[in-house]
Protein backbone atom coordinates (compact mmCIF):
# COMPACT_ATOMS: atom_id res chain seq x y z
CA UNK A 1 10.68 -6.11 -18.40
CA UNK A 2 9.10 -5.53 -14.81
CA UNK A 3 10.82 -2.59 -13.00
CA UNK A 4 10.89 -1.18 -9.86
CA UNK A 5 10.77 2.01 -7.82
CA UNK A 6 11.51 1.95 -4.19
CA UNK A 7 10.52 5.51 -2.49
CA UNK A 8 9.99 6.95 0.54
CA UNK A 9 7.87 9.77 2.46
CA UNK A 10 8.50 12.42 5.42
CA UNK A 11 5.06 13.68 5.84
CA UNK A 12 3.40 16.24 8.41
CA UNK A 13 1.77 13.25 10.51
CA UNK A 14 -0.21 9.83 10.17
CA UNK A 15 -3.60 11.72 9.93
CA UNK A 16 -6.71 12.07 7.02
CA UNK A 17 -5.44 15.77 6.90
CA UNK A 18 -1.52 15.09 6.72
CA UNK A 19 0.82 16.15 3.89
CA UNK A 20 3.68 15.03 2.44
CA UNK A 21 7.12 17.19 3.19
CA UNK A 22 9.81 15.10 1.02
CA UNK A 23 9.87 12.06 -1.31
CA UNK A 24 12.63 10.33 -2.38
CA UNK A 25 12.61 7.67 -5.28
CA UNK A 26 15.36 5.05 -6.30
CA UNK A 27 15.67 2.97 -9.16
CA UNK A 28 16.35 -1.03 -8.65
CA UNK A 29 20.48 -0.09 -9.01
CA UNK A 30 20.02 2.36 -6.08
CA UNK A 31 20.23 5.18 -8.25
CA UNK A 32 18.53 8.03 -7.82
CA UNK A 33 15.43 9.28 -9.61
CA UNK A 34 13.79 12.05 -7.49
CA UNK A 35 14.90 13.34 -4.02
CA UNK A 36 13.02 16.34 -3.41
CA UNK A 37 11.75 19.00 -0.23
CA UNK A 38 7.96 20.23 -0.91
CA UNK A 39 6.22 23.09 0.98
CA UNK A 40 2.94 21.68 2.37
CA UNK A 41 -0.35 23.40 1.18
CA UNK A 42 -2.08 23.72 4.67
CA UNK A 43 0.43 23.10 7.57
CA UNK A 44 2.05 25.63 8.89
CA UNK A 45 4.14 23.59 11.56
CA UNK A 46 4.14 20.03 12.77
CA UNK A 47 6.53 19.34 15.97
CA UNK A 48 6.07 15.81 16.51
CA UNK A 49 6.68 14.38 12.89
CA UNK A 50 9.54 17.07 12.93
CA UNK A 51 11.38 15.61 16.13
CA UNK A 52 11.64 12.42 13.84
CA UNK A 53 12.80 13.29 10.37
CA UNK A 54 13.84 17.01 11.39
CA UNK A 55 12.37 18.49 9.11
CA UNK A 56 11.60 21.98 9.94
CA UNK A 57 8.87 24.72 8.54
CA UNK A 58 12.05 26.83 8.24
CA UNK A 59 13.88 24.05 5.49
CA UNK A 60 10.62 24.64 3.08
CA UNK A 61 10.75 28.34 2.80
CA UNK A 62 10.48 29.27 -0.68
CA UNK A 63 9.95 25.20 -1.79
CA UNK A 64 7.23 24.75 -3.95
CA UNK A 65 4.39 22.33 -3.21
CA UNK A 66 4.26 19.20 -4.35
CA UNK A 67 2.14 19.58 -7.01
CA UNK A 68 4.57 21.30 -9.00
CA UNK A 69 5.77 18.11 -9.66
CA UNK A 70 2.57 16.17 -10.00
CA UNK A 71 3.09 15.07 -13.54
CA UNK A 72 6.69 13.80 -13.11
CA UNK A 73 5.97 11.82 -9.92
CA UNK A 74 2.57 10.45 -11.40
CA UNK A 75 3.98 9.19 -14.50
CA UNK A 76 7.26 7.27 -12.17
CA UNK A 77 4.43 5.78 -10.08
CA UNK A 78 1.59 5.00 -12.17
CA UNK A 79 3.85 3.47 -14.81
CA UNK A 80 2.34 -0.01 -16.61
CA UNK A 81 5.68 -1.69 -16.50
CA UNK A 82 7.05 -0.80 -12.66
CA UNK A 83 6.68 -2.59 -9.49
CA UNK A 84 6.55 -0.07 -6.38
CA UNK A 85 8.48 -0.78 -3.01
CA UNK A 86 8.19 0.72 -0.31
CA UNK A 87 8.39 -0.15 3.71
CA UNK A 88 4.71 0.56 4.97
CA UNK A 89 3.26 1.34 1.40
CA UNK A 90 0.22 1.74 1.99
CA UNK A 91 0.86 4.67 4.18
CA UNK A 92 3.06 6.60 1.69
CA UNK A 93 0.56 6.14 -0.99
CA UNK A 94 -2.11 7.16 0.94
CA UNK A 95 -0.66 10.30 1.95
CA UNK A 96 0.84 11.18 -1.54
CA UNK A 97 -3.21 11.25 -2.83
CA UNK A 98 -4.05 13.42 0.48
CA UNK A 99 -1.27 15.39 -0.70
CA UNK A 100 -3.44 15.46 -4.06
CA UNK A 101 -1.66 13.23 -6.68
CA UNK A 102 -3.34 10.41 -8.31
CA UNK A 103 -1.47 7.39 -8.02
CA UNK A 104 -2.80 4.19 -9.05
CA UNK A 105 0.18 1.50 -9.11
CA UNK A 106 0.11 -1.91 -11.31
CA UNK A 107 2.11 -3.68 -9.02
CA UNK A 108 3.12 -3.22 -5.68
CA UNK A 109 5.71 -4.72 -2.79
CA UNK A 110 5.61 -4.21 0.62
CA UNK A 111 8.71 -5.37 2.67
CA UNK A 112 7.44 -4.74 5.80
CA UNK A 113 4.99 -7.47 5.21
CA UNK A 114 6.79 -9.50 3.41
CA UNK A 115 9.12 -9.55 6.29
CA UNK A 116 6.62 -9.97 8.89
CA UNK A 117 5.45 -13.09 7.00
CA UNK A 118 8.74 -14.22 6.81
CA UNK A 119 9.51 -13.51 11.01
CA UNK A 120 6.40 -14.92 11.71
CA UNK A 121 6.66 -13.38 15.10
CA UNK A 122 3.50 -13.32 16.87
CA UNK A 123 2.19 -9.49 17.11
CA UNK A 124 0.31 -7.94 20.02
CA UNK A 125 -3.39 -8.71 17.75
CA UNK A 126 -3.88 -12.18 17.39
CA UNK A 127 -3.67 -13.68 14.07
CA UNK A 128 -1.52 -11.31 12.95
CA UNK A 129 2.45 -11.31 12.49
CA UNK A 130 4.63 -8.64 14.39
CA UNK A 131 5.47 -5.46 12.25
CA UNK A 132 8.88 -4.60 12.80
CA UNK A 133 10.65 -0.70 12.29
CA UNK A 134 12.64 -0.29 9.29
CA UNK A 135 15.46 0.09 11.08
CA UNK A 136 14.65 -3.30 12.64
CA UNK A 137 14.64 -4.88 9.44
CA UNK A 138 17.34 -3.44 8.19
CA UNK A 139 19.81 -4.56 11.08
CA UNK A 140 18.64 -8.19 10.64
CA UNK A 141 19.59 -7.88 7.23
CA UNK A 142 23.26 -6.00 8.08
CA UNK A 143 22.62 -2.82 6.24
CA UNK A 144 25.28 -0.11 6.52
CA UNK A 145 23.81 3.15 6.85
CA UNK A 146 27.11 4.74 5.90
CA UNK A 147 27.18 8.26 6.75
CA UNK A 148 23.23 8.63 6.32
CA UNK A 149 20.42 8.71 8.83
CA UNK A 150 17.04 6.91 9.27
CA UNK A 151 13.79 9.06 8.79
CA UNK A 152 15.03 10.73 5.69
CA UNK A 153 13.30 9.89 2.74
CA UNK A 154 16.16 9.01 0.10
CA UNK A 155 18.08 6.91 3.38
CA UNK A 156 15.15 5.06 4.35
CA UNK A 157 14.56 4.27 0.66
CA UNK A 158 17.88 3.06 0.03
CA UNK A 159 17.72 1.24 2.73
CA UNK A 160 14.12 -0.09 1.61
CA UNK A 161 15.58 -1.32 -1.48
CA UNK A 162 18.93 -3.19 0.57
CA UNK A 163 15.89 -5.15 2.68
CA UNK A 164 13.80 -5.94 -0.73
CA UNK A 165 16.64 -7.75 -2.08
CA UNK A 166 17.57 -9.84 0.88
CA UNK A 167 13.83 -10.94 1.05
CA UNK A 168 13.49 -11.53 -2.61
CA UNK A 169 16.67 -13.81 -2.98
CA UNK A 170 14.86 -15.62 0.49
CA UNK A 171 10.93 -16.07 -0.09
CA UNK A 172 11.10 -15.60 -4.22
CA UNK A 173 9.40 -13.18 -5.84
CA UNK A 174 7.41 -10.43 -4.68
CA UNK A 175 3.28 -11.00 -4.33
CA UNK A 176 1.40 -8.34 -6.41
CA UNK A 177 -0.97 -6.20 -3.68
CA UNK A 178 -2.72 -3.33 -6.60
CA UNK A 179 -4.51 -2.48 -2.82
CA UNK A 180 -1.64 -1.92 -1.25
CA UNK A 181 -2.35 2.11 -0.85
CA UNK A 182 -6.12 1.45 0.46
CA UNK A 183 -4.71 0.13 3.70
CA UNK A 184 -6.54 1.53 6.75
CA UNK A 185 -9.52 2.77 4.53
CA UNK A 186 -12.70 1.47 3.77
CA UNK A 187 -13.06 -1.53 1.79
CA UNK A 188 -15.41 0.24 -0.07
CA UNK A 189 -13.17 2.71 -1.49
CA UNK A 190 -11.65 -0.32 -3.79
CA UNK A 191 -14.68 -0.63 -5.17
CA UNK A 192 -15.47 3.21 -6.34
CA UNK A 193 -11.63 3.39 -7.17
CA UNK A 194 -10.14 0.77 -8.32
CA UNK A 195 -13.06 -1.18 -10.81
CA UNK A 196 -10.74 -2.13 -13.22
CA UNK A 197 -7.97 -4.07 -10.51
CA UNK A 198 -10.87 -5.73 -9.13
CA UNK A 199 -12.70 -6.98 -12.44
CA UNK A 200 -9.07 -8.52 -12.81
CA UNK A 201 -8.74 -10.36 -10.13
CA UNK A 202 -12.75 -11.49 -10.72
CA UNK A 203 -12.01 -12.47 -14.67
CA UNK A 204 -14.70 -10.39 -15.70
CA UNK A 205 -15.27 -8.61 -18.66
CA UNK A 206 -14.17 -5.18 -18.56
CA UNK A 207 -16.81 -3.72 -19.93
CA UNK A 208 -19.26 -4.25 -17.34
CA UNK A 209 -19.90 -2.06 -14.38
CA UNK A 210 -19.36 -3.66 -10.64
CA UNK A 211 -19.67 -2.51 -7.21
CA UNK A 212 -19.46 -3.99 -3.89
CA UNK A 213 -22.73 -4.33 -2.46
CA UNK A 214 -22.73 -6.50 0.57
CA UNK A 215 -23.31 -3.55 2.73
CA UNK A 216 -25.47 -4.62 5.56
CA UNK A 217 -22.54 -5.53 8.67
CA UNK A 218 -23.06 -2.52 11.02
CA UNK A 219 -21.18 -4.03 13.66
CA UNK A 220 -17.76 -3.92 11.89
CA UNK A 221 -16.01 -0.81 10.89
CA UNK A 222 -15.50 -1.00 7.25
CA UNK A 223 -11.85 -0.08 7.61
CA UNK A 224 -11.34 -3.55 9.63
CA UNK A 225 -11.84 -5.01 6.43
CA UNK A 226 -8.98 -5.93 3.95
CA UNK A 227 -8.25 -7.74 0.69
CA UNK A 228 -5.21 -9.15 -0.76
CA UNK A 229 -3.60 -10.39 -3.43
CA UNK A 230 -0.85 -13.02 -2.61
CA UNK A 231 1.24 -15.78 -5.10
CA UNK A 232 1.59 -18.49 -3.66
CA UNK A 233 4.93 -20.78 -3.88
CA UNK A 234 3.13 -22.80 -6.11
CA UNK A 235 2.37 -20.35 -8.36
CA UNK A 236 -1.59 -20.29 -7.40
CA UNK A 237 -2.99 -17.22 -6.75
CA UNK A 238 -5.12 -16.29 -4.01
CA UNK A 239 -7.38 -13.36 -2.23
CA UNK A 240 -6.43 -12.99 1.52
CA UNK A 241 -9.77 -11.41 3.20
CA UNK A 242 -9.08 -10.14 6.82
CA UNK A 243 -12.33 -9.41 8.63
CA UNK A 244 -13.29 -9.53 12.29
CA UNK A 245 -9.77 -10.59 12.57
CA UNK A 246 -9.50 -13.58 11.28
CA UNK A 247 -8.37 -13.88 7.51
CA UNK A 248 -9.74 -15.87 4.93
CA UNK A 249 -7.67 -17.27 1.63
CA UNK A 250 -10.09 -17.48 -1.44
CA UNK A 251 -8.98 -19.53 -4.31
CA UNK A 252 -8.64 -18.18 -7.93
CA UNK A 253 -11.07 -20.90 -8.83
CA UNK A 254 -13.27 -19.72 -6.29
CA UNK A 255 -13.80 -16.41 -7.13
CA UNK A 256 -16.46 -16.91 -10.08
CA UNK A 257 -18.69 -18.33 -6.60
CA UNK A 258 -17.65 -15.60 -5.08
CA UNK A 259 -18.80 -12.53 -7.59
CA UNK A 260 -22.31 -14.01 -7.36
CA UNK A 261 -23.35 -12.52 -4.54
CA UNK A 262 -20.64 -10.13 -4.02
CA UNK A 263 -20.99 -8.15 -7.32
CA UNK A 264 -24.07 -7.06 -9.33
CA UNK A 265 -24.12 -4.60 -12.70
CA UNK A 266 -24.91 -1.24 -11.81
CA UNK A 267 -26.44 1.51 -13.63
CA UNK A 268 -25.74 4.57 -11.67
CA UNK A 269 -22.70 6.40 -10.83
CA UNK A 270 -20.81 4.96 -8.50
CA UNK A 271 -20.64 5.28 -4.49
CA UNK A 272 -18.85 3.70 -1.66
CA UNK A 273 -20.66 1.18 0.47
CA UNK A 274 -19.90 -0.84 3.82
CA UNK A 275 -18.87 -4.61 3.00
CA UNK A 276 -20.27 -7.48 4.72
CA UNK A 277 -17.56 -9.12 6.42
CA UNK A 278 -19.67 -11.65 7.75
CA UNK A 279 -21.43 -13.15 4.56
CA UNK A 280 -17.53 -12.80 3.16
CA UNK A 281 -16.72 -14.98 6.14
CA UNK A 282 -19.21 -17.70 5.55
CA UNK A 283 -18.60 -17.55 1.62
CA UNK A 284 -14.82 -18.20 2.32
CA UNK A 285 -15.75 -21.01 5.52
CA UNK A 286 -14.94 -24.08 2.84
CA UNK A 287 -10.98 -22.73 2.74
């Protein structure tokens, strides 16, 4: 039986170099499984993330980092048989591996997607949806903080996991994103990390070795290029490609076509590459 774990982060900042300061974890009943403070291993003081969840270098004296709990949190997060929420996910995942933990979720649910999909308010970029505040969301769904504030990791997950079930009892059931953490990052770095989500989603044998080799686009960033994993209504599965902003749905029946001249055996170890946006572009014109 599919579980879930909604959590949340209070970090040093948004940046490559950013740590994370708390994390707070709740079960599907609201219950909670971790809510913890963690000294970070390289900041010594960040004032603007501070003026937003108040968290001061003063509150982590004598905290340990967060690596003290890196086998706990890694076994909640990488576990086979839970589904992680989270509002932004991408973001806390990322920083939780800057922070160095590996964490590698099955399954994945993003509610500030899934509600920006379900708005459908037009954002500032065009094609893309409006992403609304967590606090935003949760007012249009009538959550009660009660006597906690926003910006704190266990409130903001609670709060998380209020706005998940709204949405689920609304659209259905969550769409499965294994990328979800890879957000804002190269394209490429799904390919040197994450071999065994991808030969999924391609139906290929795992024993084979695959990289991403459509490397020649110098004219887009690599990070301007995303993939994702959506369920349909109708229970079809597709890949949504983003690139050069406009986004491209690829069919699961479409995807052997697709591994022809996106994927190729490789011998050597493996190393990122940029993606080709474009020839993903024309591959995906038919749809």
């Amino acid at each position: 039986m599919m579980k879930i774990i909604v959590f949340d982060t209070e970090t040093t900042g948004v940046r490559v170099t950013d740590e994370v300061l708390s994390l707070a974890m709740v079960d599907g009943e609201g219950s909670v499984l971790l809510d913890r403070l963690y000294a970070p291993q390289s900041h010594k003081e960040w004032p603007q993330a501070q003026q937003v969840h108040h968290i001061s270098p003063q509150d982590l004296v004598g905290m340990p980092t967060i690596l003290s709990d890196k086998q706990e949190i890694e076994a909640l997060l990488n576990d086979e048989d839970t589904m992680l929420v989270g509002y932004n996910l991408g973001f806390d995942l990322r920083l939780l591996r800057q922070s160095g933990l590996s964490i590698h979720p099955h399954r994945t649910y993003d509610v500030m997607e899934a509600f920006a999909e379900y708005r459908k308010v037009p954002g500032t970029q065009r094609g893309k949806w409006r992403k609304f505040k967590l606090t935003e969301c949760a007012a249009y769904f009538q959550y009660d903080w009660q006597d906690t504030k926003a910006h704190g990791a266990l409130a903001d997950s609670l709060a998380t996991l209020h706005c998940y079930k709204k949405l689920a009892k609304i659209i259905g059931g969550p769409a499965s994103n294994p990328f979800a953490g890879y957000l804002g990052l190269p394209f490429s770095r799904i390919a040197a990390d994450e071999l065994r989500e991808l030969k999924k989603l391609l139906n290929l044998p795992l024993q084979k070795d695959i990289i991403y080799v459509n490397d020649q686009n110098e004219s887009l960033p690599a990070d301007e290029v995303t993939i994702t994993r959506v369920l349909q209504p109708s229970g079809t599965c597709v890949l949504s490609i983003t690139a050069g902003g406009q986004s491209h749905d690829v069919l699961a029946d479409f995807l052997a076509e697709m591994q022809k001249t996106g994927f190729r055996k490789v011998e050597q170890p493996l190393v990122s590459r940029r993606p080709a946006p474009a020839e993903m572009a024309e591959q995906t014109s038919l749809f």
